[in-house]
N, C-alpha and C. Protein backbone atom coordinates (compact mmCIF):
# COMPACT_ATOMS: atom_id res chain seq x y z
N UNK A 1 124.12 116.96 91.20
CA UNK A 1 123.24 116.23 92.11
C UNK A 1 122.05 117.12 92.46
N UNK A 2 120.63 116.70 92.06
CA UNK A 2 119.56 117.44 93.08
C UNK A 2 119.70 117.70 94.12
N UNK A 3 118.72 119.24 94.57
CA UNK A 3 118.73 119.46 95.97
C UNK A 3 117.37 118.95 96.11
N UNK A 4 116.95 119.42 97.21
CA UNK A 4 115.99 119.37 98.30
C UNK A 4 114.68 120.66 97.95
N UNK A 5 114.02 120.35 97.01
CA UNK A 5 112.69 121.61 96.57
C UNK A 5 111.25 121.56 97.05
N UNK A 6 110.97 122.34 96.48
CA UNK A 6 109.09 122.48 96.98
C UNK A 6 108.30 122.06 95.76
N UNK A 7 107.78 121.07 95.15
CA UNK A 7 107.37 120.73 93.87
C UNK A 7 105.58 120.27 94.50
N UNK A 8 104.90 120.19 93.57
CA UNK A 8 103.79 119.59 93.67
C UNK A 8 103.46 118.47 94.39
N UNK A 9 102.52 117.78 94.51
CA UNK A 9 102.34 116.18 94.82
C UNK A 9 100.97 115.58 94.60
N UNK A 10 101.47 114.77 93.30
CA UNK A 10 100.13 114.20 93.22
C UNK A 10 98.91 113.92 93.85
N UNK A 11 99.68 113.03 95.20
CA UNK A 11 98.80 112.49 96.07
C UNK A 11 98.53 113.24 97.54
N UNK A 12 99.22 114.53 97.62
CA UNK A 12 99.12 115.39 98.41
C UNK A 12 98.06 116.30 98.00
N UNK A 13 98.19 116.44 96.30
CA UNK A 13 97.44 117.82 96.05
C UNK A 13 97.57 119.19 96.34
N UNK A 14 99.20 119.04 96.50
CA UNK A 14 99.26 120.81 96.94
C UNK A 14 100.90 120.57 96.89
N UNK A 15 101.21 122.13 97.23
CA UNK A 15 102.57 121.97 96.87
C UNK A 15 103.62 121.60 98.14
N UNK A 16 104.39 120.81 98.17
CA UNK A 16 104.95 120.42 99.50
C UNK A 16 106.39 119.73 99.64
N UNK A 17 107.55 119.58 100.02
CA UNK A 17 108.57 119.21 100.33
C UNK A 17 108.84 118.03 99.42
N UNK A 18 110.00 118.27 98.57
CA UNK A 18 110.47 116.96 97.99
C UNK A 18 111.83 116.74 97.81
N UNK A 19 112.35 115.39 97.74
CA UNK A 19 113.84 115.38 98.25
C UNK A 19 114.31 114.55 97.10
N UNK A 20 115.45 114.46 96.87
CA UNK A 20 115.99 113.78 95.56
C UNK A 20 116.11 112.08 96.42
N UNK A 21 116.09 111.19 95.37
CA UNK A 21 115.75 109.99 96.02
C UNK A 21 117.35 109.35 95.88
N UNK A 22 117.92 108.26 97.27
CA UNK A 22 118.98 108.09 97.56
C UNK A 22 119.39 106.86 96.57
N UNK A 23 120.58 106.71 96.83
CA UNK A 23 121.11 105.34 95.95
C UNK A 23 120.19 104.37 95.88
N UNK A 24 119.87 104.04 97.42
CA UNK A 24 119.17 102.76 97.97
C UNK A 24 117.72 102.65 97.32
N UNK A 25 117.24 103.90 96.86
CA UNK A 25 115.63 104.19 96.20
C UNK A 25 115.71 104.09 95.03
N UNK A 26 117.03 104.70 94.33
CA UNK A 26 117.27 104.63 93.05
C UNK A 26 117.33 102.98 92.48
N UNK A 27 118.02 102.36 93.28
CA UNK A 27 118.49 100.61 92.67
C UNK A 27 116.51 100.25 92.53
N UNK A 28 115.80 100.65 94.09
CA UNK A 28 114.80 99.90 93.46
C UNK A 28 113.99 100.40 92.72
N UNK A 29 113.98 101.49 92.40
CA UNK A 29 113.05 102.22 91.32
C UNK A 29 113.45 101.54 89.78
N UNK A 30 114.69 101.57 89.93
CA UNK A 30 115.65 100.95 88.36
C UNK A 30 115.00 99.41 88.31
N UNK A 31 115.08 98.49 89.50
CA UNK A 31 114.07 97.56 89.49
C UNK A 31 112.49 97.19 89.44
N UNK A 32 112.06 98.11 89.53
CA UNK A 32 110.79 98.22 89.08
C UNK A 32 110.30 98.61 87.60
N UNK A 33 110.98 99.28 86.82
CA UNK A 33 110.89 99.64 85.68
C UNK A 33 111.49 99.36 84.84
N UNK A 34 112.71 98.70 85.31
CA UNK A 34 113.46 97.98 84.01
C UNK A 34 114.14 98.51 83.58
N UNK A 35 114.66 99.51 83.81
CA UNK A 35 115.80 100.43 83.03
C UNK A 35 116.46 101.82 83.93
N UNK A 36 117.38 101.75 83.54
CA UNK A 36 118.13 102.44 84.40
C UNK A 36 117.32 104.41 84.20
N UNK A 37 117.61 104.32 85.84
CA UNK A 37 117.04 105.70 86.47
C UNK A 37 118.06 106.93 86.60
N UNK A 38 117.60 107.89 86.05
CA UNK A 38 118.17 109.20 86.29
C UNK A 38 118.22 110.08 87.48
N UNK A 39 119.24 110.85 87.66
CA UNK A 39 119.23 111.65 89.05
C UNK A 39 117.93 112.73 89.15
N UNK A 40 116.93 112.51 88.24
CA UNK A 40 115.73 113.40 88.66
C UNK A 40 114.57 113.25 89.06
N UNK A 41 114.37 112.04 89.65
CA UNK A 41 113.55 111.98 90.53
C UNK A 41 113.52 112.13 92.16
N UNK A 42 112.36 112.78 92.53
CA UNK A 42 112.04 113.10 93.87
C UNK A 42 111.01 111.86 94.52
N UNK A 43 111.04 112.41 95.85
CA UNK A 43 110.05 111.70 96.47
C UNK A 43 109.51 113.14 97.42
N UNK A 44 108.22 112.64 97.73
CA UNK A 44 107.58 113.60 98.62
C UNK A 44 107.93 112.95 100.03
N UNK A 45 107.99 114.00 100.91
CA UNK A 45 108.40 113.52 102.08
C UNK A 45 107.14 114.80 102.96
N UNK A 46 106.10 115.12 102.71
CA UNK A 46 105.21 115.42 103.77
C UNK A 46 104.60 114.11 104.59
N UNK A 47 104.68 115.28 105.56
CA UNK A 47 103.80 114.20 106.82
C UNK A 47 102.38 114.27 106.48
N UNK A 48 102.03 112.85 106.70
CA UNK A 48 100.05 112.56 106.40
C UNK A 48 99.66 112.84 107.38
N UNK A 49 98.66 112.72 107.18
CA UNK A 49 97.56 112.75 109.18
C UNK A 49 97.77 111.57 109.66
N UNK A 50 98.27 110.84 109.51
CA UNK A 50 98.32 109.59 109.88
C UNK A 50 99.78 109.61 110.38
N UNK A 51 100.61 110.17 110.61
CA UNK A 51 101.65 110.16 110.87
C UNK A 51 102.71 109.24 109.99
N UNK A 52 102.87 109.38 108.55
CA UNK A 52 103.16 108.41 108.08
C UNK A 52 103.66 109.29 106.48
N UNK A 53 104.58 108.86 105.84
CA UNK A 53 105.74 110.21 105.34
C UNK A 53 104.84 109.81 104.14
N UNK A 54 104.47 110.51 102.93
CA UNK A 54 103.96 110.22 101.70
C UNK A 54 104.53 109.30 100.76
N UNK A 55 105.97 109.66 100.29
CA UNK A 55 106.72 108.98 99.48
C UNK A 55 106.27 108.57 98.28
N UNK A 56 105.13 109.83 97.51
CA UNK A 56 104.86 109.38 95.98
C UNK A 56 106.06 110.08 95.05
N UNK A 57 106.43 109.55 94.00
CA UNK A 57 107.37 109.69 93.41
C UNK A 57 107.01 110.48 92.06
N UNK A 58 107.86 111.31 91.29
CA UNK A 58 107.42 112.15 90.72
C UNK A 58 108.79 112.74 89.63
N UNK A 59 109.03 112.92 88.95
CA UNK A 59 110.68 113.89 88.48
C UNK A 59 110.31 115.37 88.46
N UNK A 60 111.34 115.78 88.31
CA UNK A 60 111.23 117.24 88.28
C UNK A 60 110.18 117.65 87.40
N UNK A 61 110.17 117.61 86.13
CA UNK A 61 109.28 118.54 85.51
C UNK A 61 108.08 117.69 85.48
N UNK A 62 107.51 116.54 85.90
CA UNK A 62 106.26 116.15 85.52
C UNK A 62 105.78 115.25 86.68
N UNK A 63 104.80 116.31 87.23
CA UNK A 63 103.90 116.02 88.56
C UNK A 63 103.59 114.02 88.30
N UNK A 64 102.60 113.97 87.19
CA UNK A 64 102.42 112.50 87.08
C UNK A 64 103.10 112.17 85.76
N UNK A 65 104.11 111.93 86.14
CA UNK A 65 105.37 111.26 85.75
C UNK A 65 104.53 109.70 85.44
N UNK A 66 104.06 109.20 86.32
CA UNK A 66 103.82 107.99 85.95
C UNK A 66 102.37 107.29 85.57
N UNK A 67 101.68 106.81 84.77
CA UNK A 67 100.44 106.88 84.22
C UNK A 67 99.17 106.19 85.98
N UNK A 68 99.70 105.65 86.74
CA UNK A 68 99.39 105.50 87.96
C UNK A 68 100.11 105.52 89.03
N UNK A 69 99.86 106.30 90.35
CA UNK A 69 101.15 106.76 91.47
C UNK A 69 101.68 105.99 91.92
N UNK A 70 102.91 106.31 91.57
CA UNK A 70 104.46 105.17 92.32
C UNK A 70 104.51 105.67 93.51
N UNK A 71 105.01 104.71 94.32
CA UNK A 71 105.26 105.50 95.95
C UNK A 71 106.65 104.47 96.42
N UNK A 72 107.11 105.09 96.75
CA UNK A 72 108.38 103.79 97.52
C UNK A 72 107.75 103.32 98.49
N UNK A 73 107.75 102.21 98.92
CA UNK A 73 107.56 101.39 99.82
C UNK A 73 108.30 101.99 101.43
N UNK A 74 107.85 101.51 102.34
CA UNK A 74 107.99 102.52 103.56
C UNK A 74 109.29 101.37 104.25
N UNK A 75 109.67 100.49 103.93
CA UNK A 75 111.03 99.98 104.22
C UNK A 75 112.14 100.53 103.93
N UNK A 76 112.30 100.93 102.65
CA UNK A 76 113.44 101.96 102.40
C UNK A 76 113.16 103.03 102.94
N UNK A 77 112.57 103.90 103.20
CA UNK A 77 112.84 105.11 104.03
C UNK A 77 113.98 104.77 105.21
């Protein structure tokens, strides 16, 4: 199981807190893409200025993982 690392962030632009994403993130990520998801994706969990958690999504080895930024939706948090 992933831990809890310091990886990049696309939409942060710097390097900052990222957490392995839970069951509940995993089902909808697997729904969004159509195919079943692996235990290596993160989500960013810095705080914005806005008071409001980032949640762009990313896997371990590849910052943009995705050809435009995925973010979970702020209900599942």
């Amino acid at each position: 199981m992933p831990t809890s690392r310091r990886l990049t962030c696309q939409t942060c632009r710097s390097e900052e807190p990222h957490e392995p994403l839970t069951a509940k993130e995993r089902d909808w990520l697997q729904r969004q893409l159509g195919n079943p998801v692996a235990d290596n994706y993160y989500k960013c969990v810095n705080e914005r200025p806005d008071g409001t958690v980032c949640l762009n999504l990313r896997t371990h080895g590849h910052e943009k993982h995705f050809r435009l930024t995925k973010r979970l939706p702020d209900e599942l948090e």
